[in-house]
N, C-alpha and C. Protein backbone atom coordinates (compact mmCIF):
# COMPACT_ATOMS: atom_id res chain seq x y z
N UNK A 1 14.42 13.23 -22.81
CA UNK A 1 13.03 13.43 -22.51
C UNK A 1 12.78 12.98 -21.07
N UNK A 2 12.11 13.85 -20.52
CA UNK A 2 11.31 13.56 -18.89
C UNK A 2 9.56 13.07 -19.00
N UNK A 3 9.65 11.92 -18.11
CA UNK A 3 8.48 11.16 -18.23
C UNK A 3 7.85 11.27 -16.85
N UNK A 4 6.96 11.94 -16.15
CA UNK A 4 6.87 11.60 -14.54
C UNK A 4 5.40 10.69 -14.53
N UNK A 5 5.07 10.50 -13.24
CA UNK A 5 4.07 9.55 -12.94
C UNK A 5 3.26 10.23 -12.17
N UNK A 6 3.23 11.42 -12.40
CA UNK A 6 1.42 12.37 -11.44
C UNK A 6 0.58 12.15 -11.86
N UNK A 7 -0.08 11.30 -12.99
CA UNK A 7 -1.29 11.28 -13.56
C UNK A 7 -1.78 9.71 -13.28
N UNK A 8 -1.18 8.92 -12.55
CA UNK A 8 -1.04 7.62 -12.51
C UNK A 8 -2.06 7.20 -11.39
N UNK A 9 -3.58 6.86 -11.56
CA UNK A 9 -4.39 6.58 -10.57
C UNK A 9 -4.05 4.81 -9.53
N UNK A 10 -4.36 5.30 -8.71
CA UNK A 10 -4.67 4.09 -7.46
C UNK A 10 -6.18 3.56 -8.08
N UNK A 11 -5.79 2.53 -7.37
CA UNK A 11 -6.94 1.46 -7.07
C UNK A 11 -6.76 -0.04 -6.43
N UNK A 12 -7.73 -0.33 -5.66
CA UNK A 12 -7.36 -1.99 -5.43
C UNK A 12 -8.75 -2.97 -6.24
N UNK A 13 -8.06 -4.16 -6.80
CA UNK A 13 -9.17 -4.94 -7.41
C UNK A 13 -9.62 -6.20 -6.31
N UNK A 14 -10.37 -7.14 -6.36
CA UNK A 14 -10.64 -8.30 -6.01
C UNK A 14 -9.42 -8.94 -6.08
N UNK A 15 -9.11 -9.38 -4.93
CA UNK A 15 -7.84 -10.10 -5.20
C UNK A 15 -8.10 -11.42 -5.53
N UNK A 16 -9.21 -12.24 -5.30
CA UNK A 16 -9.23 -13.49 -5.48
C UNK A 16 -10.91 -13.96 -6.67
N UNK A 17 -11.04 -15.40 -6.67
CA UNK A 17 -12.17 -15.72 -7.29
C UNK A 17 -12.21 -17.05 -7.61
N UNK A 18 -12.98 -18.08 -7.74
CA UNK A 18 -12.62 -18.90 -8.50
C UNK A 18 -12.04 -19.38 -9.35
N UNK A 19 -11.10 -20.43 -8.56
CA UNK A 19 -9.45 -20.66 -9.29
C UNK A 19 -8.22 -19.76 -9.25
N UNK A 20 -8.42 -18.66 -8.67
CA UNK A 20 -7.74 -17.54 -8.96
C UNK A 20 -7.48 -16.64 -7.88
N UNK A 21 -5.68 -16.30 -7.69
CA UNK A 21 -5.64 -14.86 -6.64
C UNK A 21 -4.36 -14.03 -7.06
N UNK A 22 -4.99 -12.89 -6.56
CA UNK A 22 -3.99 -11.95 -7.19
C UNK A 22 -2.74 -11.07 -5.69
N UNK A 23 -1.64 -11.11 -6.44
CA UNK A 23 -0.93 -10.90 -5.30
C UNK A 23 -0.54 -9.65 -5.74
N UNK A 24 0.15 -8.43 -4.90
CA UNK A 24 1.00 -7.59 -5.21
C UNK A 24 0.49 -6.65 -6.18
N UNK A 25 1.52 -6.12 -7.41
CA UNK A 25 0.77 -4.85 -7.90
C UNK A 25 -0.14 -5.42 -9.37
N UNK A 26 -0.65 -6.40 -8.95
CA UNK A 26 -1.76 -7.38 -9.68
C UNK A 26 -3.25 -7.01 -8.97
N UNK A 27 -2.82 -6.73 -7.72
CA UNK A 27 -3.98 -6.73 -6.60
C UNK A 27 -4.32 -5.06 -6.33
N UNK A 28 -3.81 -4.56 -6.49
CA UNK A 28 -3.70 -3.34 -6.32
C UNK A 28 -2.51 -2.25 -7.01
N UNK A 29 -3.29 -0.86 -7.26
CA UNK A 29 -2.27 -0.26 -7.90
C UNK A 29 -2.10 1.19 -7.27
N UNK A 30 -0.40 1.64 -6.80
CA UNK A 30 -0.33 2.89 -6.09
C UNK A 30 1.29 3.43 -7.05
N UNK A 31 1.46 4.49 -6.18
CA UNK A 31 2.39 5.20 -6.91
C UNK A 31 3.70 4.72 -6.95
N UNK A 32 4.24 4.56 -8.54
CA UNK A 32 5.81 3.23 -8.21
C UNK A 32 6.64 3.87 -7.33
N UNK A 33 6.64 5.22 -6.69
CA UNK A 33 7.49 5.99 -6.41
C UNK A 33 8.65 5.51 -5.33
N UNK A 34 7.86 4.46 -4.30
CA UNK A 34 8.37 4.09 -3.35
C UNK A 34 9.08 2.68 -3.69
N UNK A 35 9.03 2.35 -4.61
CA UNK A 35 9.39 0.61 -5.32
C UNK A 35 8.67 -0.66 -4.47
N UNK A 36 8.06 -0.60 -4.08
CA UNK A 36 7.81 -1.61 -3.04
C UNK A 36 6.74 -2.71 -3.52
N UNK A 37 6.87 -3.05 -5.29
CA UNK A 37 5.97 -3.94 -5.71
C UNK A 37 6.65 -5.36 -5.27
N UNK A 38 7.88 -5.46 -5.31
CA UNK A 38 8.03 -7.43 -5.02
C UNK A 38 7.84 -7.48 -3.59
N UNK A 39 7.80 -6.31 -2.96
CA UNK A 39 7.54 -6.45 -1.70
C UNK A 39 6.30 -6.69 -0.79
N UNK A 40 5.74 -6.00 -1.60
CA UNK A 40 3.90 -5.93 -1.64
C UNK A 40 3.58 -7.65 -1.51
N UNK A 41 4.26 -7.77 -3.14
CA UNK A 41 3.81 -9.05 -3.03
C UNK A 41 4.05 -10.42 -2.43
N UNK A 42 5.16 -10.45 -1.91
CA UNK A 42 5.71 -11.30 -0.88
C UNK A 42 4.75 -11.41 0.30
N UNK A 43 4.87 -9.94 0.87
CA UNK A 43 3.26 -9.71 2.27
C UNK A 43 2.08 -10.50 1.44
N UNK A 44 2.12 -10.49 0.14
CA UNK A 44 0.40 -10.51 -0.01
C UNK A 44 0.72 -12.32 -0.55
N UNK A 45 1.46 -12.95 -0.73
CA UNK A 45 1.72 -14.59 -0.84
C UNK A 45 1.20 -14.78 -0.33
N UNK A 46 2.27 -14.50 1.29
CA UNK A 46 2.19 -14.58 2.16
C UNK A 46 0.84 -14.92 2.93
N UNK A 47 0.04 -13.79 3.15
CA UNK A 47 -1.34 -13.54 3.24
C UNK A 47 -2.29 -14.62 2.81
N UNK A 48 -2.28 -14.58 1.38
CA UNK A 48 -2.85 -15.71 0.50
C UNK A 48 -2.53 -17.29 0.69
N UNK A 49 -1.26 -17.18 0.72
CA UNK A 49 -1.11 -18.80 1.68
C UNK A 49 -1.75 -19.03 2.96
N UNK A 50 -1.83 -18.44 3.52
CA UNK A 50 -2.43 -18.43 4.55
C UNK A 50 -4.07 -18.81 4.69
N UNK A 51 -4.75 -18.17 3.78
CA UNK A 51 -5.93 -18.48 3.42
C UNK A 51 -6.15 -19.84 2.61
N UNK A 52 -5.04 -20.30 1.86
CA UNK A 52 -5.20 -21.37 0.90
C UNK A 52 -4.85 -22.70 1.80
N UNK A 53 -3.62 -22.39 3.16
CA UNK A 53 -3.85 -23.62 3.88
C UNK A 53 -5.26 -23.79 4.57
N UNK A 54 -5.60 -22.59 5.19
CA UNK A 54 -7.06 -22.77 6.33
C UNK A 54 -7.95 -23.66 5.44
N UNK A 55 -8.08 -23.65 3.82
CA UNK A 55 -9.00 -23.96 3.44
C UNK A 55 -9.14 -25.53 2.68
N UNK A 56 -7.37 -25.67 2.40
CA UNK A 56 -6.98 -27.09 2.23
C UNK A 56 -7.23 -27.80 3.56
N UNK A 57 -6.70 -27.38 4.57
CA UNK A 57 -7.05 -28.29 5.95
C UNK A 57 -8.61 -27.97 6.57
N UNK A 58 -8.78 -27.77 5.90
CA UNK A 58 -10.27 -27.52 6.78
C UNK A 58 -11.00 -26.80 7.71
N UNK A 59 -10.02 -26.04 8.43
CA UNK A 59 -9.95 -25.26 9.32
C UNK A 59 -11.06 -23.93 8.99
N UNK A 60 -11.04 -23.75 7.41
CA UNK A 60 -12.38 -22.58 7.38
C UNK A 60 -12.68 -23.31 6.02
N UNK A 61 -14.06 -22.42 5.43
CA UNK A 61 -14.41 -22.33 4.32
C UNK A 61 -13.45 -21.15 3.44
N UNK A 62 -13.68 -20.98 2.02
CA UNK A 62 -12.47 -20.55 0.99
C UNK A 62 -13.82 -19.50 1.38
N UNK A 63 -15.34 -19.30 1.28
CA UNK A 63 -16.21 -18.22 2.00
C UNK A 63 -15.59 -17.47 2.88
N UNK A 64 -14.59 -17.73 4.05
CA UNK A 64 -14.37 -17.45 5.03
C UNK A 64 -12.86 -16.54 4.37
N UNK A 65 -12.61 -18.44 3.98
CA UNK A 65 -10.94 -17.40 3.96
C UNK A 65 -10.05 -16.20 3.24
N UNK A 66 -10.78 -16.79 1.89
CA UNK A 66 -10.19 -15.87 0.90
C UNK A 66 -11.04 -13.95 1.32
N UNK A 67 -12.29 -14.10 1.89
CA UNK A 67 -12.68 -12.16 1.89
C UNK A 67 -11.99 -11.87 2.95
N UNK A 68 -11.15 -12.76 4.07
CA UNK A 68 -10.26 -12.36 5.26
C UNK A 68 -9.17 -12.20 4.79
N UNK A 69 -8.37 -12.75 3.21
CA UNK A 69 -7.23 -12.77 2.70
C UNK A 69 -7.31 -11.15 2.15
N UNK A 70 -8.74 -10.71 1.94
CA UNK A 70 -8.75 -9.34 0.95
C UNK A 70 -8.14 -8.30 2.22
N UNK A 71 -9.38 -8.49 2.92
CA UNK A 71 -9.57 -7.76 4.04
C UNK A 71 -7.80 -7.53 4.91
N UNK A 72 -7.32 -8.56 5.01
CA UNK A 72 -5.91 -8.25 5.82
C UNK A 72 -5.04 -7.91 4.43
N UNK A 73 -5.01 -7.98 3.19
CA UNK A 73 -4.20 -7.24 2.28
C UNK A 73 -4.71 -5.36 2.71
N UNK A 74 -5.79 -5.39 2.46
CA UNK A 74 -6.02 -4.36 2.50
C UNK A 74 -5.50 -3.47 3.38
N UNK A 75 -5.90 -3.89 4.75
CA UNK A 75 -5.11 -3.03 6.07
C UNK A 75 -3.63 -2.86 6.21
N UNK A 76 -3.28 -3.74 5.30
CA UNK A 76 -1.61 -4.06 5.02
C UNK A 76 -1.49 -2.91 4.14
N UNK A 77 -1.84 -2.69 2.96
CA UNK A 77 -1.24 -1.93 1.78
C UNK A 77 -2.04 -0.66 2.80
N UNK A 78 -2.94 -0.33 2.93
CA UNK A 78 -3.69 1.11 3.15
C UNK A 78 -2.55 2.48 3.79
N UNK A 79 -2.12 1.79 4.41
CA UNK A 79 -0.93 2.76 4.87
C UNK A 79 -0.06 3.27 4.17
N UNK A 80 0.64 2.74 3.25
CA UNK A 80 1.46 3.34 2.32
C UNK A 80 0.37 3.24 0.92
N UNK A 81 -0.72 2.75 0.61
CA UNK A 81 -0.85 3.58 -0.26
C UNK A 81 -1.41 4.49 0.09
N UNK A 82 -2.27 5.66 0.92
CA UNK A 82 -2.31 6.39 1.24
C UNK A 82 -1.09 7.58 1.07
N UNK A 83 0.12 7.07 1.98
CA UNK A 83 1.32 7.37 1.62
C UNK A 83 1.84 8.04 0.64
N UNK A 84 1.47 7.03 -0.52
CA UNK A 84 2.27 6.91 -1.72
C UNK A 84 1.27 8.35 -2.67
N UNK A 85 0.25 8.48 -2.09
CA UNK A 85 -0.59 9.46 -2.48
C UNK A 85 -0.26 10.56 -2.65
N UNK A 86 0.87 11.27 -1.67
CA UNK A 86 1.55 12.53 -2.02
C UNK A 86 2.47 12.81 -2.77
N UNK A 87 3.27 11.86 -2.87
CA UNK A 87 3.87 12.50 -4.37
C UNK A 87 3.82 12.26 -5.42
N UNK A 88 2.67 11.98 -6.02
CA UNK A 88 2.05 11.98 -7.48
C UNK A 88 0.42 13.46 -7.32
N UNK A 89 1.21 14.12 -6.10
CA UNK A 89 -0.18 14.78 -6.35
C UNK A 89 0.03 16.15 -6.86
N UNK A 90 -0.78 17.00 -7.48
CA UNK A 90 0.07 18.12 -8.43
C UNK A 90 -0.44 18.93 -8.00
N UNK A 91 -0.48 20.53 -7.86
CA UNK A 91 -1.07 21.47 -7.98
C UNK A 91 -0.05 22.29 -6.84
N UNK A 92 -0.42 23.14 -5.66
CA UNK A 92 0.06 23.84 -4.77
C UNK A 92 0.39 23.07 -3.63
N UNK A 93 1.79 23.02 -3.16
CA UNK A 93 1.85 22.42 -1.56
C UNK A 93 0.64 23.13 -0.92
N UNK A 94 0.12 22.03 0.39
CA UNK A 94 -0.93 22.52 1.26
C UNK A 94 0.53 23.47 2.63
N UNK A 95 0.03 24.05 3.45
CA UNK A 95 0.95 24.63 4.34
C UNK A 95 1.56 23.62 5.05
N UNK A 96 2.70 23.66 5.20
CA UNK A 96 2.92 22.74 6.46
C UNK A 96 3.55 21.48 5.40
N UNK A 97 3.62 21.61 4.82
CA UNK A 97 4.25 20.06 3.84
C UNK A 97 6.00 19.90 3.90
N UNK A 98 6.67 20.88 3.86
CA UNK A 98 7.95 20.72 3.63
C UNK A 98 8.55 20.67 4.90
N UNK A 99 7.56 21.42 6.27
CA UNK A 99 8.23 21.36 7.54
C UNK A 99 8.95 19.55 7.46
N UNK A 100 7.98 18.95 7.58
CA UNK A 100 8.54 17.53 7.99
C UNK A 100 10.39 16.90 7.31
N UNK A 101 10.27 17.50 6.14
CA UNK A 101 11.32 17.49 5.44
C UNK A 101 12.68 18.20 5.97
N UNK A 102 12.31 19.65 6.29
CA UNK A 102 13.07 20.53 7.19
C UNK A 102 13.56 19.83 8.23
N UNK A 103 12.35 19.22 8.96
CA UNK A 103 13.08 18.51 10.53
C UNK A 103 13.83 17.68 10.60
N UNK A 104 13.50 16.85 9.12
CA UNK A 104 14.93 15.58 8.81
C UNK A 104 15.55 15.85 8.77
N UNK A 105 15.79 17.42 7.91
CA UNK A 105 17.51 17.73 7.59
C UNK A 105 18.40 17.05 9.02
N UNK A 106 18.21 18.01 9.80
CA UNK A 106 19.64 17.49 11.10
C UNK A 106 19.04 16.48 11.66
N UNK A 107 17.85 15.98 11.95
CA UNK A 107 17.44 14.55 12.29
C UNK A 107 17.87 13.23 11.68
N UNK A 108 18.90 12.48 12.40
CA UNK A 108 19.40 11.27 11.25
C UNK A 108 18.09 10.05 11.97
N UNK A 109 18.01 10.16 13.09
CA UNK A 109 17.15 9.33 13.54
C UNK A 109 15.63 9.46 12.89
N UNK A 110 14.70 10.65 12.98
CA UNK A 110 14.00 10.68 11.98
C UNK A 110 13.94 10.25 10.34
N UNK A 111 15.02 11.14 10.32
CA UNK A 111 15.59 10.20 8.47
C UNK A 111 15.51 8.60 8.20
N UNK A 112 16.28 8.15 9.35
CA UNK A 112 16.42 6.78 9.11
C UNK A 112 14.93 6.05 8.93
N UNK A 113 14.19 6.73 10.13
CA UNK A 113 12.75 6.00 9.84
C UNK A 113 11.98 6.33 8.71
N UNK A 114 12.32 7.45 8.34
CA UNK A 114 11.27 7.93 7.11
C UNK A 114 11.76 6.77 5.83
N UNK A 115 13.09 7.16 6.16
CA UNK A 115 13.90 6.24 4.53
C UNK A 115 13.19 4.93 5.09
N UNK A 116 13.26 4.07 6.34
CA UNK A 116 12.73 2.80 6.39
C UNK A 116 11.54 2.57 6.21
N UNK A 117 10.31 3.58 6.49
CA UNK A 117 9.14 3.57 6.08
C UNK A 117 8.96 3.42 4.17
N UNK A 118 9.69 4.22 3.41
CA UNK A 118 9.86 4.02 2.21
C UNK A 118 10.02 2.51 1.77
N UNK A 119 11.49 2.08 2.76
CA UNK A 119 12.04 0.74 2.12
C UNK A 119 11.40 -0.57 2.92
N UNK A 120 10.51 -0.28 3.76
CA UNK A 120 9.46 -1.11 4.41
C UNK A 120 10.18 -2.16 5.67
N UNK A 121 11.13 -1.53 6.05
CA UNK A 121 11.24 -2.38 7.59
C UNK A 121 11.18 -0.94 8.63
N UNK A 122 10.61 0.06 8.11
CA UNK A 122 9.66 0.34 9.38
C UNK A 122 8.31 0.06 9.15
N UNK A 123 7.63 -0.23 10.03
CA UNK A 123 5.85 -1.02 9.67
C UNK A 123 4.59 -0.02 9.03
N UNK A 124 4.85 1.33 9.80
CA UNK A 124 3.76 2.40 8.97
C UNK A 124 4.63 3.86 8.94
N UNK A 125 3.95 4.16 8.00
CA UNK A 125 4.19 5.60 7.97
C UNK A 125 3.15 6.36 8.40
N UNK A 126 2.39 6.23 9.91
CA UNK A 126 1.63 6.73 9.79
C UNK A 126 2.46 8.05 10.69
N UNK A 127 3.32 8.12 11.18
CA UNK A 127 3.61 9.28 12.20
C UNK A 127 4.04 10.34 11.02
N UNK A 128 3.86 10.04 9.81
CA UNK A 128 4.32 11.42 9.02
C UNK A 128 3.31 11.91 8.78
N UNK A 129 3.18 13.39 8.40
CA UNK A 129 1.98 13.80 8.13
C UNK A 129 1.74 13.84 6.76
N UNK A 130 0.26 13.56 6.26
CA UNK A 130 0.41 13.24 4.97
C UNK A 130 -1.81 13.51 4.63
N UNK A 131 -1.41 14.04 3.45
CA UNK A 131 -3.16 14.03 2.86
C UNK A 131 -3.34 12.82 2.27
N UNK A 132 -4.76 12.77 3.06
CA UNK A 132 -5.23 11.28 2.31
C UNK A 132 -6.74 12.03 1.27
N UNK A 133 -6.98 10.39 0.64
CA UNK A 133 -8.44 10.57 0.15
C UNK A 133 -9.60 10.84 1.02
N UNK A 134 -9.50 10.42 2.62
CA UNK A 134 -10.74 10.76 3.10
C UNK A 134 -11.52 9.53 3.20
N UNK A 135 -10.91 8.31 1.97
CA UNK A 135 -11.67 6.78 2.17
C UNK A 135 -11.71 6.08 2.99
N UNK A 136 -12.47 5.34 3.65
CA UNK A 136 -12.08 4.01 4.53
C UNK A 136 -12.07 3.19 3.81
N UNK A 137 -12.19 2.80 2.76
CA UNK A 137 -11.93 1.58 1.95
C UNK A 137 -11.59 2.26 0.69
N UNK A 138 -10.64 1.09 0.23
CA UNK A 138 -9.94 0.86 -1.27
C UNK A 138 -10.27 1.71 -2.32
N UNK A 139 -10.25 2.11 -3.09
CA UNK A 139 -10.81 2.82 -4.16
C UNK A 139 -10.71 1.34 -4.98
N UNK A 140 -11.58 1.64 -6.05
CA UNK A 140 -12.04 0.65 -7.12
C UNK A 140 -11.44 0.55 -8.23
N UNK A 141 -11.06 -0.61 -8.56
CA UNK A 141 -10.26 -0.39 -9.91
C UNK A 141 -11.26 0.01 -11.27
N UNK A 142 -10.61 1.04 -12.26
CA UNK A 142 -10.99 1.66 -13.22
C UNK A 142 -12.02 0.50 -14.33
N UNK A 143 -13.10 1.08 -14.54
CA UNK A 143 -13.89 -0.06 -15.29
C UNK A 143 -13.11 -0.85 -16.27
């Protein structure tokens, strides 16, 4: 039996709250396609420590720190999940979708970056071309 994941919606939640923060694919949800959940969440510790020292030392209010902890997850994940948006999406290629694929063939240097954009030590994927939602912010997690 074949199981795929095109029906599988995005969203990002509140990552934090009283007593409480959410890292990785806790914090947000995109397409597994690319694997990049322990990775996500390492960036988003990361992130979150960051906010949890400013606010142990004094340096800000948890007011301050934790909606700057959302806010820089966010700009972090937005790129690949955007990304991650095209291949869970179903219906007709738009024109122009497979060129990029074509150009990798004999491109190893292109390849390499695309595969590193996937495996995340290249930083964005934004030089590929790709359909987005059209959002500037997060979509909402499902009631």
């Amino acid at each position: 039996m074949f199981r795929g994941s095109a029906g599988l919606a995005g969203f990002f939640r509140r990552p934090y709250g009283f007593g409480w923060a959410l890292v990785g694919d806790a914090g947000y949800h995109k397409n597994p396609i690319t694997a990049r959940g322990i990775t996500d969440a390492f960036r988003d510790a990361e992130l979150l420590a960051g906010a949890i020292d400013d606010t142990f030392s004094g340096r800000r209010s948890a007011n301050d720190a934790f909606p700057e902890y959302e806010r820089n997850r966010n700009e972090a994940a937005m790129p690949m999940y955007e990304f991650d948006l095209r291949p869970g999406e179903t219906g007709a290629a738009a024109p122009g979708d497979a060129e990029p694929f074509a150009a990798m063939r004999d491109n190893e240097e292109q390849s390499s970056r695309f595969l590193g954009t996937i495996a995340g030590t290249v930083r964005s994927p934004s030089s590929f071309p790709r359909r987005t939602s059209g959002r500037s912010s997060p979509p909402p997690a499902p009631a």
